[in-house]
N, C-alpha and C. Protein backbone atom coordinates (compact mmCIF):
# COMPACT_ATOMS: atom_id res chain seq x y z
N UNK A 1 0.82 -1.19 0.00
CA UNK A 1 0.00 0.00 0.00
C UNK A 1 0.87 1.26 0.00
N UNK A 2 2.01 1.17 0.60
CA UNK A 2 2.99 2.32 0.57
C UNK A 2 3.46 2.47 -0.70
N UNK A 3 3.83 1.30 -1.10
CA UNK A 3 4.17 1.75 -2.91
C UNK A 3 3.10 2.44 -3.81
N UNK A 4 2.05 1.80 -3.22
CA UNK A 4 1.26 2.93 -4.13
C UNK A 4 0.56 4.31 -4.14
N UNK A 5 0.81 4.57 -2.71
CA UNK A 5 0.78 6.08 -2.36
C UNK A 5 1.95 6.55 -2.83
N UNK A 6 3.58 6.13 -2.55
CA UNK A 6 4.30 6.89 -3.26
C UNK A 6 4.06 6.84 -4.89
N UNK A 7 3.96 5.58 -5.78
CA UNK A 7 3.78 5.70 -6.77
C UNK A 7 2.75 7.32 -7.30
N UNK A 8 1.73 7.39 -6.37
CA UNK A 8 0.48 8.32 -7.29
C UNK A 8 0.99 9.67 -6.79
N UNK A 9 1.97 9.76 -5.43
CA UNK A 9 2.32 11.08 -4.89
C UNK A 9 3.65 11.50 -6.23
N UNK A 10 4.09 10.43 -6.72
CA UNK A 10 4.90 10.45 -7.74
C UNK A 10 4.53 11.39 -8.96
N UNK A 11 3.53 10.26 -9.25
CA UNK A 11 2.44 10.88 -10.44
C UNK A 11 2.00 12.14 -10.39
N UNK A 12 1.58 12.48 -9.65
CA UNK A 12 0.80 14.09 -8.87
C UNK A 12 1.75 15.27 -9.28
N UNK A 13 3.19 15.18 -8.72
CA UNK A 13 4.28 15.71 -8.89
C UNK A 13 4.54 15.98 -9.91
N UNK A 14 4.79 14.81 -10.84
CA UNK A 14 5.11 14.93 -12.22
C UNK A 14 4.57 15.70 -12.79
N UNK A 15 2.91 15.52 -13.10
CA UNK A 15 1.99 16.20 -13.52
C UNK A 15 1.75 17.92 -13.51
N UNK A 16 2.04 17.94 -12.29
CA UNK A 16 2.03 19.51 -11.29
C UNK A 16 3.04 19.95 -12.07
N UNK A 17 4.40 19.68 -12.48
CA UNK A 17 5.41 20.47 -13.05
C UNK A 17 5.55 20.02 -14.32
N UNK A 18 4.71 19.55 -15.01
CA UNK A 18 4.62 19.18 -16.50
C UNK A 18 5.04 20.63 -17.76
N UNK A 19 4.90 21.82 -16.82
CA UNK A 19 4.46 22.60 -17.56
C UNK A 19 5.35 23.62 -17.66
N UNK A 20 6.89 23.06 -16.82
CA UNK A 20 8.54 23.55 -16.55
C UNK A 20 9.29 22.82 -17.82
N UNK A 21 8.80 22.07 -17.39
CA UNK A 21 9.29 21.15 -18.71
C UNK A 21 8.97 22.23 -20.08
N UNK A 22 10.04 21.52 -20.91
CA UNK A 22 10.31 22.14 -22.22
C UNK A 22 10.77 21.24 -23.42
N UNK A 23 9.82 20.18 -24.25
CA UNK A 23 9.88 19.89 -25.12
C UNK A 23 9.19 19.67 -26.81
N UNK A 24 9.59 19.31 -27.33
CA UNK A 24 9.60 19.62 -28.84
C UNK A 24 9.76 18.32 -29.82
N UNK A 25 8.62 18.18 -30.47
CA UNK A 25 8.83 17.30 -31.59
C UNK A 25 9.54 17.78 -32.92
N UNK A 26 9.69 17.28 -34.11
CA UNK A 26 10.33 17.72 -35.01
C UNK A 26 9.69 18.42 -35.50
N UNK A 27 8.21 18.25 -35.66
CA UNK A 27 7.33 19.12 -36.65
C UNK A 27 6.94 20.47 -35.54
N UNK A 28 6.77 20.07 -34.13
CA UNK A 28 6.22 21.25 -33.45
C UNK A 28 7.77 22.75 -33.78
N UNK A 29 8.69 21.90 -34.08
CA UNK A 29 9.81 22.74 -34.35
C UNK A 29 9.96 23.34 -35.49
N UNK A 30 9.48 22.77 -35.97
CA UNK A 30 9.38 23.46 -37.36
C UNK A 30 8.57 24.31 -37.71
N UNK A 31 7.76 23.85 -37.07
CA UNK A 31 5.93 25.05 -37.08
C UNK A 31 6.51 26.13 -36.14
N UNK A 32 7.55 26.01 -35.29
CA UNK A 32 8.43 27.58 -34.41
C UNK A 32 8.96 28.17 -35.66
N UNK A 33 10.19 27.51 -35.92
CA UNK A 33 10.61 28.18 -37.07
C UNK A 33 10.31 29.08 -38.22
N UNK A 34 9.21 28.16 -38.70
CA UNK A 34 8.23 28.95 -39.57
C UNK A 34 7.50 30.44 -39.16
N UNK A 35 7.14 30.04 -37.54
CA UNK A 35 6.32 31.67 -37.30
C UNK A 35 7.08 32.36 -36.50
N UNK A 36 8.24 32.36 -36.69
CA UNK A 36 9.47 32.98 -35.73
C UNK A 36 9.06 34.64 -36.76
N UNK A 37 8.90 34.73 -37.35
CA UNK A 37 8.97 36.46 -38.26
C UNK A 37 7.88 36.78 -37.78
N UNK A 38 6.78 35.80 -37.51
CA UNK A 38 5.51 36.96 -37.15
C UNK A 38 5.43 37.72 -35.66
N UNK A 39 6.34 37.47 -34.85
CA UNK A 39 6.85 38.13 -33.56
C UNK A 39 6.09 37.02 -32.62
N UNK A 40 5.48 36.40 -33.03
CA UNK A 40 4.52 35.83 -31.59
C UNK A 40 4.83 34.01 -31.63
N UNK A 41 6.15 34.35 -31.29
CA UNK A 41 7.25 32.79 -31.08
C UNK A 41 6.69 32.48 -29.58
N UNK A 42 6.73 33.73 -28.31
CA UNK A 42 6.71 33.00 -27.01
C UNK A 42 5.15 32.47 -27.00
N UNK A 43 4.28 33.13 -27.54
CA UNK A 43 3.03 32.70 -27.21
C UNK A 43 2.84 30.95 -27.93
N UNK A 44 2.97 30.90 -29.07
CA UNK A 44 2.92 29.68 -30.18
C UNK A 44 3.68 28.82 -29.34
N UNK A 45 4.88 29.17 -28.83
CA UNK A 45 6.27 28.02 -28.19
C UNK A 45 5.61 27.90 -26.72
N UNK A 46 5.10 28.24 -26.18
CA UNK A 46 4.39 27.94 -24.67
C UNK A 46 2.92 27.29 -25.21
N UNK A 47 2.10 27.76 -26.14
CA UNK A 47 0.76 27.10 -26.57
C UNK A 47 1.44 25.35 -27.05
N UNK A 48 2.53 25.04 -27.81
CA UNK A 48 2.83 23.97 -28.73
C UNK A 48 3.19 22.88 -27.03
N UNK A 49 4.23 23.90 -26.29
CA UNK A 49 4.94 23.26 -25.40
C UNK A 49 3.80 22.38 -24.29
N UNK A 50 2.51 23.35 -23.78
CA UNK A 50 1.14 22.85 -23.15
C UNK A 50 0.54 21.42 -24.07
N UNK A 51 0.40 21.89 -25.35
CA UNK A 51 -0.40 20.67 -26.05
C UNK A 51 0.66 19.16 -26.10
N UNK A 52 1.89 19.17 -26.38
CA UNK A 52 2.64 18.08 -26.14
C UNK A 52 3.21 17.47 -24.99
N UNK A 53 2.80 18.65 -23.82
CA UNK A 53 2.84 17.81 -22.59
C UNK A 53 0.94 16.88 -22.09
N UNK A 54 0.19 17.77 -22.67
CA UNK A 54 -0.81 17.21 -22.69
C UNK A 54 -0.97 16.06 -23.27
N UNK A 55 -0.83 15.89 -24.52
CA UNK A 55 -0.95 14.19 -25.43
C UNK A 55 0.03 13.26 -24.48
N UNK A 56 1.20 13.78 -24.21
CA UNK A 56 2.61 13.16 -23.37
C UNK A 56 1.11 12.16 -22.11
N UNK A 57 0.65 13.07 -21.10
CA UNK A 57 0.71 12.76 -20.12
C UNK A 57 -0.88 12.07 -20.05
N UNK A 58 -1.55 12.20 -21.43
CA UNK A 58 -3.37 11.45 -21.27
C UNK A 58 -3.31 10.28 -21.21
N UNK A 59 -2.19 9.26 -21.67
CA UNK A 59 -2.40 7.75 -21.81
C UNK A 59 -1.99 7.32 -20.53
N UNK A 60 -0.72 7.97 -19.79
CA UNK A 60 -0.53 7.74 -18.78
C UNK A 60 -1.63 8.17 -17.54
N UNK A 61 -2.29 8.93 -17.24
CA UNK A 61 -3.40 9.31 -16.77
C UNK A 61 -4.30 8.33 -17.18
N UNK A 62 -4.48 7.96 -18.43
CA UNK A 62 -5.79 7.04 -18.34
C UNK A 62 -5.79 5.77 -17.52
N UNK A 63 -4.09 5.00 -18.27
CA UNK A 63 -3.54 3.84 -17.47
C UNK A 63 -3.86 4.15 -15.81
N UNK A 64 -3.48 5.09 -15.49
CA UNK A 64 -3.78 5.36 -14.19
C UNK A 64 -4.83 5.11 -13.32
N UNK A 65 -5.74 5.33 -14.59
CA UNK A 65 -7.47 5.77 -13.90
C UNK A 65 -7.89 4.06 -13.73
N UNK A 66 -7.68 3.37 -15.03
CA UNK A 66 -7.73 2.00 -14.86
C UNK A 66 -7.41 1.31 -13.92
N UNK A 67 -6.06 1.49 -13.58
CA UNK A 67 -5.91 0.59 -12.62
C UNK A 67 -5.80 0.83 -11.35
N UNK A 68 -6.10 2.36 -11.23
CA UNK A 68 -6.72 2.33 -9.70
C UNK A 68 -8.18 1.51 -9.70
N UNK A 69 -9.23 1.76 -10.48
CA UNK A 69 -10.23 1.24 -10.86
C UNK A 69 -10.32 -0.59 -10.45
N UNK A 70 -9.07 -0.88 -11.21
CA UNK A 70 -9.41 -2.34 -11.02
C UNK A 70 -8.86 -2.83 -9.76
N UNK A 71 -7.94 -1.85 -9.47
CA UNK A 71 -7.13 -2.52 -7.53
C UNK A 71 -8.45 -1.97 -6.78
N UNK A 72 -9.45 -0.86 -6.59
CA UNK A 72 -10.80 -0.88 -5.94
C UNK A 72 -11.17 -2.15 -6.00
N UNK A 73 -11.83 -2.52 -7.46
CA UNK A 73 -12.88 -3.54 -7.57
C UNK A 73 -12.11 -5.00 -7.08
N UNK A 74 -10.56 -5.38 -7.17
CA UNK A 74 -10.52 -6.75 -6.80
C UNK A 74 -10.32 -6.15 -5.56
N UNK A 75 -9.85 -5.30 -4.80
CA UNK A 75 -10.02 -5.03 -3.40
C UNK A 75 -11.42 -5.41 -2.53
N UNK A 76 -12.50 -4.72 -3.02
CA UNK A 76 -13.71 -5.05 -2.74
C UNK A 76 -14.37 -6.79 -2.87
N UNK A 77 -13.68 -7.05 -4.57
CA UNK A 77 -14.09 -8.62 -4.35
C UNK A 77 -13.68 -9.47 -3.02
N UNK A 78 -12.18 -9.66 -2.84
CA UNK A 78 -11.87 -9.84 -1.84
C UNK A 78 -12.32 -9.94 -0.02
N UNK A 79 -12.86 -8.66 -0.02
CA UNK A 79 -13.74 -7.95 1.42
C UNK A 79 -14.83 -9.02 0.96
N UNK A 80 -15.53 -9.26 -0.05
CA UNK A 80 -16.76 -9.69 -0.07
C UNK A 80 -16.53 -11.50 0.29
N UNK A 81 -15.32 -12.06 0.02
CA UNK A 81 -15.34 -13.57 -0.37
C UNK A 81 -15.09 -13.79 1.54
C-alpha cells in the first residue's frame, strides 16, 4: 500500500510540473521556425509546449485511472469472499 501512495504522490508531482518542462517534436519545431517572423514565437512556443505535454501525459493518466479502478474492484471482491 505504501508503494502505491508513493507511486500516485509520484504521479501528482510529475503532472504539477509538466508545464517547466520544455519539449519539442520535429514538426512542433518546425511550425516555431516557420512563425518565428511573425513576432509571436513565445506565445505559439508555450501554446505547442502545453499541447505536447498534454498528449505526453493522457495515456498515462488514463492507465492510471484503470488501474486504480481495477485494484478498488478486486479489493472489494476480496472484502466480499
Amino acid at each position: 500500500m505504501v508503494k502505491f501512495k508513493v507511486f500516485f504522490l509520484f504521479l501528482a508531482f510529475s503532472v504539477l510540473f509538466l508545464s517547466n518542462s520544455v519539449a519539442q517534436c520535429a514538426m512542433c519545431r518546425a511550425t516555431l521556425e516557420t512563425n518565428v517572423s511573425n513576432g509571436s514565437q513565445e506565445q505559439l512556443a508555450s501554446t505547442l509546449n502545453f499541447g505536447i505535454m498534454y498528449l505526453f501525459a493522457a495515456p498515462y493518466l488514463l492507465v492510471a485511472t484503470v488501474g486504480f479502478v481495477w485494484y478498488k474492484q478486486s479489493k472489494k471482491a476480496k472484502e466480499q469472499q
